[in-house]
C-alpha atoms as a PDB file:
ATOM      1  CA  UNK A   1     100.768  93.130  79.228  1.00  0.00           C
ATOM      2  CA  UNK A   2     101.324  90.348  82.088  1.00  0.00           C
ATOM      3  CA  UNK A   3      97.986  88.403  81.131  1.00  0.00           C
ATOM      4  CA  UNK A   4      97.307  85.914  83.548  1.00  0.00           C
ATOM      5  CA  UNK A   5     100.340  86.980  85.911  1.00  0.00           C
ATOM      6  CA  UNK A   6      99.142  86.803  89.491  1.00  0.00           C
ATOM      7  CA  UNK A   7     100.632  89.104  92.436  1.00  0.00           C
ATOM      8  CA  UNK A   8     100.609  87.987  96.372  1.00  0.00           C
ATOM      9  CA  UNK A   9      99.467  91.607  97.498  1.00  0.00           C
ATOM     10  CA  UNK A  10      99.936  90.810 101.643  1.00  0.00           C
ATOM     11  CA  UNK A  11      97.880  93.515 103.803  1.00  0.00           C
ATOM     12  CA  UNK A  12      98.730  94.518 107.398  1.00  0.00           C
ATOM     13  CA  UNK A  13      95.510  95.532 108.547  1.00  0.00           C
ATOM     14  CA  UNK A  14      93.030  98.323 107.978  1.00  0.00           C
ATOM     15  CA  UNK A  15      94.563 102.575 108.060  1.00  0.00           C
ATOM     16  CA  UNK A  16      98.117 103.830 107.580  1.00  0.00           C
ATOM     17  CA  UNK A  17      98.735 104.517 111.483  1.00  0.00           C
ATOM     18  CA  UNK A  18      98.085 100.883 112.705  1.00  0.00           C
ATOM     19  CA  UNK A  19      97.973  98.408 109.676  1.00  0.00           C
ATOM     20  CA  UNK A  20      97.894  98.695 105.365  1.00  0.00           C
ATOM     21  CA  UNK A  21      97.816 102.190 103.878  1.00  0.00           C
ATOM     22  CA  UNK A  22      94.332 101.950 102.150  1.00  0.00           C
ATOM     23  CA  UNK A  23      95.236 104.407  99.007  1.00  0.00           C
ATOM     24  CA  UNK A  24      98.856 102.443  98.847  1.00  0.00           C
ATOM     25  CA  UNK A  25      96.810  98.633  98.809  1.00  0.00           C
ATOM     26  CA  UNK A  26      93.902  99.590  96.945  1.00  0.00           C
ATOM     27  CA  UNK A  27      95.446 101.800  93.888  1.00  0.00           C
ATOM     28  CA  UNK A  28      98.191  98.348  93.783  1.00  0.00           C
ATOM     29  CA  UNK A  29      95.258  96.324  93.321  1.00  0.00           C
ATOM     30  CA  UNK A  30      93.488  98.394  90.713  1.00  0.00           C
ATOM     31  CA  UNK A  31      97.231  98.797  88.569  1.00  0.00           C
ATOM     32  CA  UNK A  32      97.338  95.162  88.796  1.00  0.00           C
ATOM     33  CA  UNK A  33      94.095  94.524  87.167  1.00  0.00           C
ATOM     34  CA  UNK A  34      94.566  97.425  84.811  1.00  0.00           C
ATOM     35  CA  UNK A  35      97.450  95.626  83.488  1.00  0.00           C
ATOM     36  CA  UNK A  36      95.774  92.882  82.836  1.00  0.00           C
ATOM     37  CA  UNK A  37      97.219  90.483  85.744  1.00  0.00           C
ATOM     38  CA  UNK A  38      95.556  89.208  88.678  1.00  0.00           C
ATOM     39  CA  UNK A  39      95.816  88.717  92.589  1.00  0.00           C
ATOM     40  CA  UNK A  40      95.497  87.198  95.848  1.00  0.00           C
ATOM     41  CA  UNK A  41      95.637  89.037  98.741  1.00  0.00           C
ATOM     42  CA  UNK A  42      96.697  87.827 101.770  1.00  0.00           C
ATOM     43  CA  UNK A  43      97.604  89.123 105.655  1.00  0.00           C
ATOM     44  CA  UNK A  44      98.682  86.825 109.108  1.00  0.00           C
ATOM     45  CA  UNK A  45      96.123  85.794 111.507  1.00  0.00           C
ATOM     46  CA  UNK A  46      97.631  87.389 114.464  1.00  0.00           C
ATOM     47  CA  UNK A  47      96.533  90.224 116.175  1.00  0.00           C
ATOM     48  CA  UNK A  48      97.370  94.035 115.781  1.00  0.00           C
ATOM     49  CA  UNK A  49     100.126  95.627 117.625  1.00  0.00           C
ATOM     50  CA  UNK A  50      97.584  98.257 118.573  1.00  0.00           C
ATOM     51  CA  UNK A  51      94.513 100.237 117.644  1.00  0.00           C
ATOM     52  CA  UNK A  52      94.562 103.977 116.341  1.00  0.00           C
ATOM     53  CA  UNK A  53      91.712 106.423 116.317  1.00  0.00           C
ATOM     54  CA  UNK A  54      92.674 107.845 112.743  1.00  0.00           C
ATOM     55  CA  UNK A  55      91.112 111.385 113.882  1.00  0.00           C
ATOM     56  CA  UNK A  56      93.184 112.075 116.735  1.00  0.00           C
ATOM     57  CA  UNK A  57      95.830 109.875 116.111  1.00  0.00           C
ATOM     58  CA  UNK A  58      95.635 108.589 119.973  1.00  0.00           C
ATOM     59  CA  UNK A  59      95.892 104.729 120.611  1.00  0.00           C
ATOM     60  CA  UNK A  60      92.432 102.974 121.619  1.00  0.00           C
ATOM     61  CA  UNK A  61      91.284 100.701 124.150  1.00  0.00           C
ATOM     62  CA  UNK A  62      90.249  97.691 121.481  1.00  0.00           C
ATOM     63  CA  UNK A  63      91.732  94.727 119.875  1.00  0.00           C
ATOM     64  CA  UNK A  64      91.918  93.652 116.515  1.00  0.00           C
ATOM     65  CA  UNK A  65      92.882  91.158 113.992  1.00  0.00           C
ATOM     66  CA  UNK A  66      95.286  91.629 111.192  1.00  0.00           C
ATOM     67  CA  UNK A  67      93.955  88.851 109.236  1.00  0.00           C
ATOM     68  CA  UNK A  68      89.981  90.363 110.095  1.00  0.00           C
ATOM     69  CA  UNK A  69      90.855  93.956 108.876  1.00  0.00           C
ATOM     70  CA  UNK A  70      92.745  93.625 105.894  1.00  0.00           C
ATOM     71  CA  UNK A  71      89.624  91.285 105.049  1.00  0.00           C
ATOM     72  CA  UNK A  72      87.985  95.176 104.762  1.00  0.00           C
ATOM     73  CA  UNK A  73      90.348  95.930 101.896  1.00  0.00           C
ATOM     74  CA  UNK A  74      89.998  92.897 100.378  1.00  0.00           C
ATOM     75  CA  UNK A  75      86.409  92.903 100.182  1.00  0.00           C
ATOM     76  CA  UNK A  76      86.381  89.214 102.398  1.00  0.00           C
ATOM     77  CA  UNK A  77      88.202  87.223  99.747  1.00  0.00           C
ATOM     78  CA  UNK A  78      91.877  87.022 101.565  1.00  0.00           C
ATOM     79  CA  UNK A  79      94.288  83.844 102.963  1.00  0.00           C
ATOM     80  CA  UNK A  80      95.744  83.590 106.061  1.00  0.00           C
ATOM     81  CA  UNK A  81      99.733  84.061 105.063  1.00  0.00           C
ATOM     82  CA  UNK A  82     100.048  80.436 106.389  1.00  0.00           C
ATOM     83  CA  UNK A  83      98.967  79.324 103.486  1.00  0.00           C
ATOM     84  CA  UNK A  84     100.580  81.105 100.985  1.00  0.00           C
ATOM     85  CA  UNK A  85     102.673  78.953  98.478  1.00  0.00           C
ATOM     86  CA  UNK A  86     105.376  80.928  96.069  1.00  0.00           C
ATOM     87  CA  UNK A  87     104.145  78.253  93.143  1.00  0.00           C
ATOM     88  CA  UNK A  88     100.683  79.533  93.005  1.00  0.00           C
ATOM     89  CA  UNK A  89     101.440  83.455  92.636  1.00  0.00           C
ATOM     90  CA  UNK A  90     104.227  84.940  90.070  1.00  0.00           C
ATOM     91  CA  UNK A  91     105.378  87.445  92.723  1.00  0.00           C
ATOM     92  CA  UNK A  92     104.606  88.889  95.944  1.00  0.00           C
ATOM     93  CA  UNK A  93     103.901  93.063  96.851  1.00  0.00           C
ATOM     94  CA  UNK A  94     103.796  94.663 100.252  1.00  0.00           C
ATOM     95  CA  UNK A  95     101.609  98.025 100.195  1.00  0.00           C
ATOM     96  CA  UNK A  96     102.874 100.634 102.903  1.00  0.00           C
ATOM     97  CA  UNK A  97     101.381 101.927 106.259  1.00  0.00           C
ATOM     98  CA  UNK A  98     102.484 101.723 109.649  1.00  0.00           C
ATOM     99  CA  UNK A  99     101.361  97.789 109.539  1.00  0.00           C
ATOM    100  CA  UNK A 100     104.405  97.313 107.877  1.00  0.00           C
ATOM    101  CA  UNK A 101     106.747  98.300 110.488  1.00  0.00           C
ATOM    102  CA  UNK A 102     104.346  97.205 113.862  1.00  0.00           C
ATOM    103  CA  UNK A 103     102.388  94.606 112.646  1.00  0.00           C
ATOM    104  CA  UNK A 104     104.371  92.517 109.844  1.00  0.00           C
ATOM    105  CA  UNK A 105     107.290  93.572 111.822  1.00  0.00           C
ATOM    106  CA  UNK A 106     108.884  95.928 114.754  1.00  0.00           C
ATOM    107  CA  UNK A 107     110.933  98.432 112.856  1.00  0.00           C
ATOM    108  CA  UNK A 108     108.647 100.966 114.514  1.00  0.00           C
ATOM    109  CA  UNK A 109     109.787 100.315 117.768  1.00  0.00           C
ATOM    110  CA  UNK A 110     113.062  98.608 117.180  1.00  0.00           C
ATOM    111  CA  UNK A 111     114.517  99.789 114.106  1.00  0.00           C
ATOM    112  CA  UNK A 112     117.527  98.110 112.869  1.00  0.00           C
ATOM    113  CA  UNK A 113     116.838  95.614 115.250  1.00  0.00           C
ATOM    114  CA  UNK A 114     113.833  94.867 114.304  1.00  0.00           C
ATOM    115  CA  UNK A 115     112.232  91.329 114.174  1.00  0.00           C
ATOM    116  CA  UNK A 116     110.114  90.410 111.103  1.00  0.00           C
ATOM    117  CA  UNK A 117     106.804  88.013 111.874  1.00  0.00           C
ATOM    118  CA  UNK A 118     107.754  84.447 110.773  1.00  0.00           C
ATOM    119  CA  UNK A 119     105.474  84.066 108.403  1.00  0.00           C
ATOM    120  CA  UNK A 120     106.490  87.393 106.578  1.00  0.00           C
ATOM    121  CA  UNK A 121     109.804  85.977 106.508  1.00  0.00           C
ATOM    122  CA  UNK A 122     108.867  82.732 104.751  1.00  0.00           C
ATOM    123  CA  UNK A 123     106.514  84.556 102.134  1.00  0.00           C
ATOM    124  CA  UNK A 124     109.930  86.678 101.257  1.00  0.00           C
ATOM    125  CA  UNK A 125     112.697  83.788 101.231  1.00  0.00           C
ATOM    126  CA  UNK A 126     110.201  81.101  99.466  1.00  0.00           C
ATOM    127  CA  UNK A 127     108.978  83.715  96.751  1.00  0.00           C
ATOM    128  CA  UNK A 128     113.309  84.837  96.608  1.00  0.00           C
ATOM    129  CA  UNK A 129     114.437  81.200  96.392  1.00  0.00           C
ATOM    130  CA  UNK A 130     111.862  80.651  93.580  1.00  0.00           C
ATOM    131  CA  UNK A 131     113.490  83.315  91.711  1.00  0.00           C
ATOM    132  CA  UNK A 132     110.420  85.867  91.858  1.00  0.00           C
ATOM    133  CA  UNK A 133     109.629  89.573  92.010  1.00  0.00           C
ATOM    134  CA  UNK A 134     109.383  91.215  95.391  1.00  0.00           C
ATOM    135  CA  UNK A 135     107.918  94.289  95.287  1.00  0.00           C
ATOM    136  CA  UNK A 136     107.252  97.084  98.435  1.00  0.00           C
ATOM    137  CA  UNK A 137     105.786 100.506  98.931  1.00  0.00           C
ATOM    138  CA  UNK A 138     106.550 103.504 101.082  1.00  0.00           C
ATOM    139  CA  UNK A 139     107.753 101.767 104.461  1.00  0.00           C
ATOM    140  CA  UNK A 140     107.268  98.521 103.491  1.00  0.00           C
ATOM    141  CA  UNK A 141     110.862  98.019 102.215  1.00  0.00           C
ATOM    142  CA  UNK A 142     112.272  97.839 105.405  1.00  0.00           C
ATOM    143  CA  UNK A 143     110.776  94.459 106.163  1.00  0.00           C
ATOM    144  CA  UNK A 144     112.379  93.095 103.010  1.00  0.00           C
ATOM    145  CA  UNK A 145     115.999  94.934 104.385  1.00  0.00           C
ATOM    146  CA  UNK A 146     116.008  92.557 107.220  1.00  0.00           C
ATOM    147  CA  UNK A 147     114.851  89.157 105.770  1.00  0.00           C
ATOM    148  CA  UNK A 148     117.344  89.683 102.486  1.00  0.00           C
ATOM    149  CA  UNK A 149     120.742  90.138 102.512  1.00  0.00           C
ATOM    150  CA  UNK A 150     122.353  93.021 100.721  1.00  0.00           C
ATOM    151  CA  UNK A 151     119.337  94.277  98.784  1.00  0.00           C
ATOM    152  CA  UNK A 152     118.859  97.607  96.752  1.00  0.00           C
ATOM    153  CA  UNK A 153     115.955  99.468  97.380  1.00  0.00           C
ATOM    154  CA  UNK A 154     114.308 103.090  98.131  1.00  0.00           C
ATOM    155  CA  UNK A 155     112.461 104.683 100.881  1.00  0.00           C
ATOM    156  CA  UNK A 156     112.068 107.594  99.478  1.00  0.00           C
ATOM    157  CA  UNK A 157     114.375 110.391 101.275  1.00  0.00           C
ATOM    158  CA  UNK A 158     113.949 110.313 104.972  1.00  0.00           C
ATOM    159  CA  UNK A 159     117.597 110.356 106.913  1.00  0.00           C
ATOM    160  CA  UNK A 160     116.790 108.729 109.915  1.00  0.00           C
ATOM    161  CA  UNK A 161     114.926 105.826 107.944  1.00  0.00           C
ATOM    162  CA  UNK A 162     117.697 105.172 105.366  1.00  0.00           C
ATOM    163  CA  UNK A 163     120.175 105.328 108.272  1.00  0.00           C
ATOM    164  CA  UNK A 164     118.163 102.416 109.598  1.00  0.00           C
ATOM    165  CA  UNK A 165     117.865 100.559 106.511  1.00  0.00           C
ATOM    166  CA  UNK A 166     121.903 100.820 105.696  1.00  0.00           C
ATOM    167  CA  UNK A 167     122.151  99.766 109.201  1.00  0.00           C
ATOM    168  CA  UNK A 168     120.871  96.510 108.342  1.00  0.00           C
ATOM    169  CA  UNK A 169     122.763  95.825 105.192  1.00  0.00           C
ATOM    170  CA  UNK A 170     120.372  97.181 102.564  1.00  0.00           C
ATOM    171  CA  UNK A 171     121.737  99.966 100.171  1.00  0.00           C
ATOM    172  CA  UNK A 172     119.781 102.740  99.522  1.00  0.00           C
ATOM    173  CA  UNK A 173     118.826 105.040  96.405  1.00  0.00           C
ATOM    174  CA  UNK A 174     116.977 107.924  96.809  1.00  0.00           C
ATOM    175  CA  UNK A 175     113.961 108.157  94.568  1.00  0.00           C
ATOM    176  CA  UNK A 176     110.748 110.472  93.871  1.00  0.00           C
ATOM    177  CA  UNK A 177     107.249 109.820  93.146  1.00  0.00           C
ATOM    178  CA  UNK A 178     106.345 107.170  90.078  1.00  0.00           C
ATOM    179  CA  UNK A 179     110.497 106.255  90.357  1.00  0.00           C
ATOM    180  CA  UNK A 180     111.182 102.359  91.032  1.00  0.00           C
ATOM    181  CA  UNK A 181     114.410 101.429  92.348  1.00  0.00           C
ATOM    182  CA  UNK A 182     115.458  97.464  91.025  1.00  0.00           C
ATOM    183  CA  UNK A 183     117.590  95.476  92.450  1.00  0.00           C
ATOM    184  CA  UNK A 184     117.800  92.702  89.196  1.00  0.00           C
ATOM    185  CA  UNK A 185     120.039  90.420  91.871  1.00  0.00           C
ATOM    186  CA  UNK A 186     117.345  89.799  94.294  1.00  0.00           C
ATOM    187  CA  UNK A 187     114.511  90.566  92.134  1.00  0.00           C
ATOM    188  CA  UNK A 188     113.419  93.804  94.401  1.00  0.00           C
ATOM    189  CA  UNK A 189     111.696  96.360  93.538  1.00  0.00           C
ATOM    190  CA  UNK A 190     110.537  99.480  95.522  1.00  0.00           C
ATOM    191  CA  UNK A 191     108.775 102.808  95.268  1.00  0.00           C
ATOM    192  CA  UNK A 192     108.295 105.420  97.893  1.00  0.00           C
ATOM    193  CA  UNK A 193     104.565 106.454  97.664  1.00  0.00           C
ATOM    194  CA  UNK A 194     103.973 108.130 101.088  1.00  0.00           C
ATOM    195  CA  UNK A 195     107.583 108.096 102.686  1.00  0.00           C
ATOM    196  CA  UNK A 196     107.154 111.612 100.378  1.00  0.00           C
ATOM    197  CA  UNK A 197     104.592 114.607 100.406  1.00  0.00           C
ATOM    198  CA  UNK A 198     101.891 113.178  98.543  1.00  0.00           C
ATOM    199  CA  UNK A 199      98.597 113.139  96.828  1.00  0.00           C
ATOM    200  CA  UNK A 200      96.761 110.223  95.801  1.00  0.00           C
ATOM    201  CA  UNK A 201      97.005 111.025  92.413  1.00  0.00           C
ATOM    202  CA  UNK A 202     100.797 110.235  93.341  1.00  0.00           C
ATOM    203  CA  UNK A 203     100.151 106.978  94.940  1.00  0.00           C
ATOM    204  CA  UNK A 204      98.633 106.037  92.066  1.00  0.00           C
ATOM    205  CA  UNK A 205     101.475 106.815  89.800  1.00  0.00           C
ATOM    206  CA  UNK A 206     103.895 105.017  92.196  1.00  0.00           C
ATOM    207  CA  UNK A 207     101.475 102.156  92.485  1.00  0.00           C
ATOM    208  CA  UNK A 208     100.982 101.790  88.661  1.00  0.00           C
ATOM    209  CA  UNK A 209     105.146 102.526  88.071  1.00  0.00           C
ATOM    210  CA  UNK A 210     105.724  99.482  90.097  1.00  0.00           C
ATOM    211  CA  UNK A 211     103.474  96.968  88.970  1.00  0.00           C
ATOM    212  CA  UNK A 212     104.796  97.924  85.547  1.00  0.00           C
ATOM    213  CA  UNK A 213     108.233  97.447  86.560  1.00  0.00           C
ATOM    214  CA  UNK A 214     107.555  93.778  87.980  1.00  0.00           C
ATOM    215  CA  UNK A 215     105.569  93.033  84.853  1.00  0.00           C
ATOM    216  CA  UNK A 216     108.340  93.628  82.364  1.00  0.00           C
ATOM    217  CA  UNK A 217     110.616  91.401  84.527  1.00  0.00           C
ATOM    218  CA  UNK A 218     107.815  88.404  84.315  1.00  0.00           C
ATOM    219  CA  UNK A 219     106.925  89.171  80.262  1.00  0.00           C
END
């Protein structure tokens, strides 16, 4: 199943406080290859809201790239977002982590009013208005909420965040580990992953149910 299908997996950076959650992006690359499909991973050249000591969960005197730390996930071979093109890729995936919501956009700090970085925005409308799947993880579906209109999707079950999310037009469904909410209008799909109690064992279920999902759409 989806042989030579190719995902845009776009990284936020490097640890689940401050950019990409690494068990969320890597287990979405490995259930993309285990199903046969392929993918370029990609993350904005901009820098990093801020840096997080992931032991005491304190903010650090440092600066870093987005681009230059999601290159660690990625193993080096990664695009700047500027150059990503809807007509090269069959669909586009945003892993979770805090990145999501401070780096590839300010729902962190702004919630419903968040902004989302332009070139996040142009990756989501140019791979909608080609008529291809968007997929997110965990928190990630909030930046989706605010660059598409009316869209279904899951964060799992947190009040305050679904509050935020119906707050900017999106309509929620409440859903549990290895469940994939699908909106078949805008070609959205979303699983919670770590807006839940979790193991990685579940992150790899959720990662695996979703790349499934988009790859029945694209058979």
């Amino acid at each position: 199943m989806g042989s030579e299908k190719t995902f845009a997996v776009v990284l936020a950076g490097c640890g689940v406080y401050d950019g990409s959650e690494i068990h969320e992006a890597v287990m979405t690359l490995y259930a993309i290859r285990k199903h046969g499909a392929k993918y370029k991973i990609f993350a904005p050249d901009i820098a990093q809201h801020h840096v997080v000591n992931h032991i005491t969960g304190e903010e650090m005197a440092e600066h870093r790239n987005v681009l230059v730390e999601s290159a660690r996930i990625a193993r080096g071979d990664i695009a700047p977002l500027s150059t990503f093109d809807p007509a090269t890729v069959d669909c586009i995936i945003f892993p979770g982590g805090f990145g999501a919501a401070k780096n590839l956009s300010t729902f962190a700090f702004e919630g419903s009013n968040c902004k989302v970085n332009p070139q996040v925005e142009r990756a989501i409308k140019l791979t909608h208005g080609a008529k291809k799947p968007i997929g997110a993880l965990c928190i990630a579906p909030v930046v989706v909420a605010q660059v598409l209109d009316n869209v279904q999707l899951t964060i799992g079950n947190d009040k305050d965040t679904v509050f935020a999310l119906e707050k900017m037009g999106a309509n929620h469904t409440i859903a549990n580990h290895g469940e994939v909410v699908v909106d078949k209008n805008n070609l959205v799909f979303t699983t919670p992953c770590y807006m839940l109690d979790a193991t990685i064992v579940d992150i790899a279920e959720g990662a695996n149910a979703i790349v499934l999902e988009m790859l029945k759409h694209m058979k």
